[in-house]
Protein backbone atom coordinates (compact mmCIF):
# COMPACT_ATOMS: atom_id res chain seq x y z
CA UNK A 1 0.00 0.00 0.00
CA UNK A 2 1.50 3.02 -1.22
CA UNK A 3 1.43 6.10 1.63
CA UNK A 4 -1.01 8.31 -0.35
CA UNK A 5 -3.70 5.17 -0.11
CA UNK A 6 -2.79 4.42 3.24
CA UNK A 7 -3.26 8.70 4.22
CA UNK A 8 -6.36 8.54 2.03
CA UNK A 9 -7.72 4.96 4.07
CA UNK A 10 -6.78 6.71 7.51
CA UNK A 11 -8.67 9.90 6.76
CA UNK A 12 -11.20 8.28 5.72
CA UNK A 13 -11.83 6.53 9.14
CA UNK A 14 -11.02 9.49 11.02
CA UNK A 15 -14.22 11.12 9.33
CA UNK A 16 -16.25 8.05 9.87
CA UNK A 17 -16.41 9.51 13.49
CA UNK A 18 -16.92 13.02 12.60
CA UNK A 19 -20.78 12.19 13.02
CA UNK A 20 -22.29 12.11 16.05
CA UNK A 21 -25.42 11.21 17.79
CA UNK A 22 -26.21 13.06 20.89
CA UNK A 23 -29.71 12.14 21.16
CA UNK A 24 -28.16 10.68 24.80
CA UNK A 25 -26.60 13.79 26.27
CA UNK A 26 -28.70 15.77 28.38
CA UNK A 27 -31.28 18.06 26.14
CA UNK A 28 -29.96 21.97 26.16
CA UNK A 29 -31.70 24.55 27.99
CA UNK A 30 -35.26 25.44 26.18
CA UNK A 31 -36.89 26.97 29.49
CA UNK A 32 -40.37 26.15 29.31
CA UNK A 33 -40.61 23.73 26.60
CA UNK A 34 -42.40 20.95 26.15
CA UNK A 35 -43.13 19.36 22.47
CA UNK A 36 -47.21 19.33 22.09
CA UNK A 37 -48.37 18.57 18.23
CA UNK A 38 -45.38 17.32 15.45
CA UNK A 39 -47.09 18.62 12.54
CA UNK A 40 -44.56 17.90 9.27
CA UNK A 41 -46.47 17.87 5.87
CA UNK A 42 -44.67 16.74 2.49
CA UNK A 43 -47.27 17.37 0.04
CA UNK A 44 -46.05 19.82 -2.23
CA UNK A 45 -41.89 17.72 -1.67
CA UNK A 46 -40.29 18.71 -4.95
CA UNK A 47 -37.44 16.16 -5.86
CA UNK A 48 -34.29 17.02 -8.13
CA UNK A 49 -34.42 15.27 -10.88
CA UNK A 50 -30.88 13.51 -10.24
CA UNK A 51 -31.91 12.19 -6.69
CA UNK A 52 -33.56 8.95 -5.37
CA UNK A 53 -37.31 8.98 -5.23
CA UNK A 54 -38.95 9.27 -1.71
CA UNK A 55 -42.69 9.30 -0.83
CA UNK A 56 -44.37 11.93 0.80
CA UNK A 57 -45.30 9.06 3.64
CA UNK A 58 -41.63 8.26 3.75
CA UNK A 59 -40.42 11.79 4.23
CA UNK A 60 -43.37 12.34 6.69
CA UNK A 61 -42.91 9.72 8.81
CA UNK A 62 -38.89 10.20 8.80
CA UNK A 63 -39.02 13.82 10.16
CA UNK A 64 -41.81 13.37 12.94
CA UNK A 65 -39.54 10.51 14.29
CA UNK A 66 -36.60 13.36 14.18
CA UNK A 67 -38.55 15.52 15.56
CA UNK A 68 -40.45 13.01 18.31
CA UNK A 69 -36.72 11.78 19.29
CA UNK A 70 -34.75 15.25 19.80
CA UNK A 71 -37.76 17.41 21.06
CA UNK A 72 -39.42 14.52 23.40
CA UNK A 73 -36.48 14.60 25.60
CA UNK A 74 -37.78 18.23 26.80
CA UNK A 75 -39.95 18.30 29.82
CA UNK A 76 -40.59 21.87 30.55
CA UNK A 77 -43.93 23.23 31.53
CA UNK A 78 -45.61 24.66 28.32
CA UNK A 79 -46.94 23.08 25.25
CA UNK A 80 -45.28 23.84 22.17
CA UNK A 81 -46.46 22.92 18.16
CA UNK A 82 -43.60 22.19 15.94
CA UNK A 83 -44.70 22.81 12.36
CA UNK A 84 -42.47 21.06 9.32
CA UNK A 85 -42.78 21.17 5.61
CA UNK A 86 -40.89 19.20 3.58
CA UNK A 87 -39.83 21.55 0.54
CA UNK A 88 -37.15 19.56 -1.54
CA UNK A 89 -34.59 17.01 -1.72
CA UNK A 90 -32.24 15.31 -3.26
CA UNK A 91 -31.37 11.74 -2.10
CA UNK A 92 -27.60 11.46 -3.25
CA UNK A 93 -27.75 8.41 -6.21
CA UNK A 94 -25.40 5.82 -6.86
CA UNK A 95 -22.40 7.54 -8.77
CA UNK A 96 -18.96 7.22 -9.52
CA UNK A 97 -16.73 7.40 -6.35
CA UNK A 98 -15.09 10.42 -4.72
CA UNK A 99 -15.15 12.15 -8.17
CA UNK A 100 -18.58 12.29 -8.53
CA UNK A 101 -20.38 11.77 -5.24
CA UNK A 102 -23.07 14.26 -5.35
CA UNK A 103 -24.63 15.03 -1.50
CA UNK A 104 -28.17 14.13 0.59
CA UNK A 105 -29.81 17.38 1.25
CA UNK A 106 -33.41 18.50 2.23
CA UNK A 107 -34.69 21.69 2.11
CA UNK A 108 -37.36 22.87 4.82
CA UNK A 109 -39.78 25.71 6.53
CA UNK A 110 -40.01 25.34 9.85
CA UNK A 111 -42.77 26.74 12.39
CA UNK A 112 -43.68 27.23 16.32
CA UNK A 113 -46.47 27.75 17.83
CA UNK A 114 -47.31 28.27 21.87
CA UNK A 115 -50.33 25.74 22.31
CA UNK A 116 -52.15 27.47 24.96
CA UNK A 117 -51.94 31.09 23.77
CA UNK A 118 -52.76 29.69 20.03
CA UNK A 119 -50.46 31.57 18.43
CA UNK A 120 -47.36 31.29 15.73
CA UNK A 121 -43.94 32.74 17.33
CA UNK A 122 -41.58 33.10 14.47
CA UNK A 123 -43.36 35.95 12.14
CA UNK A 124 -42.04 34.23 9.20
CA UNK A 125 -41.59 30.46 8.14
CA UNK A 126 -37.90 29.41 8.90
CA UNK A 127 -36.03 28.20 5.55
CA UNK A 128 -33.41 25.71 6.18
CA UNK A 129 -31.01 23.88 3.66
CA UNK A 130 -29.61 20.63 5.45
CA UNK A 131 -27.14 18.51 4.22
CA UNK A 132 -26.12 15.28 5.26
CA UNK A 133 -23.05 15.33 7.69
CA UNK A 134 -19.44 14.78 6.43
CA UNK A 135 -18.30 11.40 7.13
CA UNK A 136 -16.36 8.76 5.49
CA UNK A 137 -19.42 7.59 3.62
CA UNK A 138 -20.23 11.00 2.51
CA UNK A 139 -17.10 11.99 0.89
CA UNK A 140 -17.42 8.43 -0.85
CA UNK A 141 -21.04 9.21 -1.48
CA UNK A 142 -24.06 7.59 0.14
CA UNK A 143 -25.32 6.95 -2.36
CA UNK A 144 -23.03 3.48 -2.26
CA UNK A 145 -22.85 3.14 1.20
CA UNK A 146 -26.16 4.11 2.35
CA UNK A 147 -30.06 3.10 1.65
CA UNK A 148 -32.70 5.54 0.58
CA UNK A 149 -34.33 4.96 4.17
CA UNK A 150 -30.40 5.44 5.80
CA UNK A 151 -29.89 8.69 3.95
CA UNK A 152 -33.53 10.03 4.69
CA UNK A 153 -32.71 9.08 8.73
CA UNK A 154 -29.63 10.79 8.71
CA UNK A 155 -30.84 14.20 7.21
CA UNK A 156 -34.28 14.37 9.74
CA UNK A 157 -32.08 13.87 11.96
CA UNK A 158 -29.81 17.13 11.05
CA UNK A 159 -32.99 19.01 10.45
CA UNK A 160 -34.27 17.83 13.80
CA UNK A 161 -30.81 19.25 15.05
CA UNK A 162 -30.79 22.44 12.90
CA UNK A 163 -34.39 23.13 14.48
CA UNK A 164 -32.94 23.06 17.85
CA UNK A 165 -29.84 25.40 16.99
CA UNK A 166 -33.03 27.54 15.64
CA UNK A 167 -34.80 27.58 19.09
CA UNK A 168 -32.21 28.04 21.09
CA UNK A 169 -31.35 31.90 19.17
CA UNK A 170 -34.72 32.71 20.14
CA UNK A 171 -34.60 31.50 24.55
CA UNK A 172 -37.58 34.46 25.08
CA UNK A 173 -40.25 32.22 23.49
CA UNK A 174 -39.51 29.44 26.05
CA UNK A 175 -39.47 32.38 29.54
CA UNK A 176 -35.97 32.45 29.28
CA UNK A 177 -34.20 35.93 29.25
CA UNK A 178 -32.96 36.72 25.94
CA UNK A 179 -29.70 36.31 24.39
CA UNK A 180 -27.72 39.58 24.57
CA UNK A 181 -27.24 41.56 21.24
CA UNK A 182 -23.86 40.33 19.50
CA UNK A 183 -21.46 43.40 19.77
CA UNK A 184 -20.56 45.53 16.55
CA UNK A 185 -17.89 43.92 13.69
CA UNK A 186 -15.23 46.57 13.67
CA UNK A 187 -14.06 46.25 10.13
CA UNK A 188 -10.73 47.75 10.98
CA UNK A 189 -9.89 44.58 12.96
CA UNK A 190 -9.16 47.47 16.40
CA UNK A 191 -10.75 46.67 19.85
């Protein structure tokens, strides 16, 4: 084995691990929260035309388990209504390796409403891109290594994650004080 595949073979398995699941770490701080309805609808899904096909059931019932596994973990005090469309995808295909490994990504809107006061929080829909997460499989493509269902699991479960990120910019819907106002770039680069 010459050292260039041996370099290539070991950073390969060092990004293996770059992906990580912390579904068992304790849940950040969302105050209040407490998941009520997990509404995601897929009916208007538009597909690229190079990707894998996926239902609308398939894409529906992919997210809500997301969404059910990251956001059940809270146990706050107030009912919350997590909204999710299901805009696009593309499903990365079967191609030629490294060269042409095209990338799993989803595109989203995401909504949240307080239950008991009835009302939406965020004025606007939230638009999220997702892609799947670097690993050794990726940079391969999954599109060898992984099954529809596989690639589908992994991005819900970076939107599920990029939801969260979402929420936690914005701790005043959840009775939490919030987050003080970034300070001003100086262009200059002087403090």
């Amino acid at each position: 084995m010459t050292r260039r595949a041996a370099a290539l073979c070991l950073g390969l398995a060092l990004l293996a691990g770059c992906q990580r699941n912390d579904l068992q770490d304790p849940p950040a701080d969302l105050g209040d929260f407490a998941l009520g309805l997990n509404i995601v609808v897929a009916d208007n899904v538009q597909k690229v035309p190079i990707s894998r096909s996926a239902s609308v059931e398939e894409w529906e019932a992919a997210m809500k388990k997301a969404i059910d596994d990251r956001f059940g973990r809270y146990q706050g005090t107030k009912l919350y209504n997590l909204g999710i469309s299901v805009d696009g995808y593309a499903l990365a295909p079967p191609g030629i390796p490294v060269v042409a490994a095209p990338k799993s990504v989803v595109a989203i809107t995401a909504n949240i409403w307080d239950d008991a006061a009835g009302r939406k929080l965020n004025a606007e829909g939230e638009k999220m891109t997702v892609f799947e997460s670097l690993s050794g499989e990726s940079i391969i493509g999954t599109g060898l290594t992984q099954t529809k269902g596989q690639q589908m699991e992994a991005l819900a479960y970076n939107v599920a994650k990029r939801v969260e990120t979402w929420l936690l910019q914005h701790p005043e819907w959840f009775g939490l004080p919030p987050l003080p106002p970034e300070p001003p770039r100086n262009p200059r680069g002087d403090k």
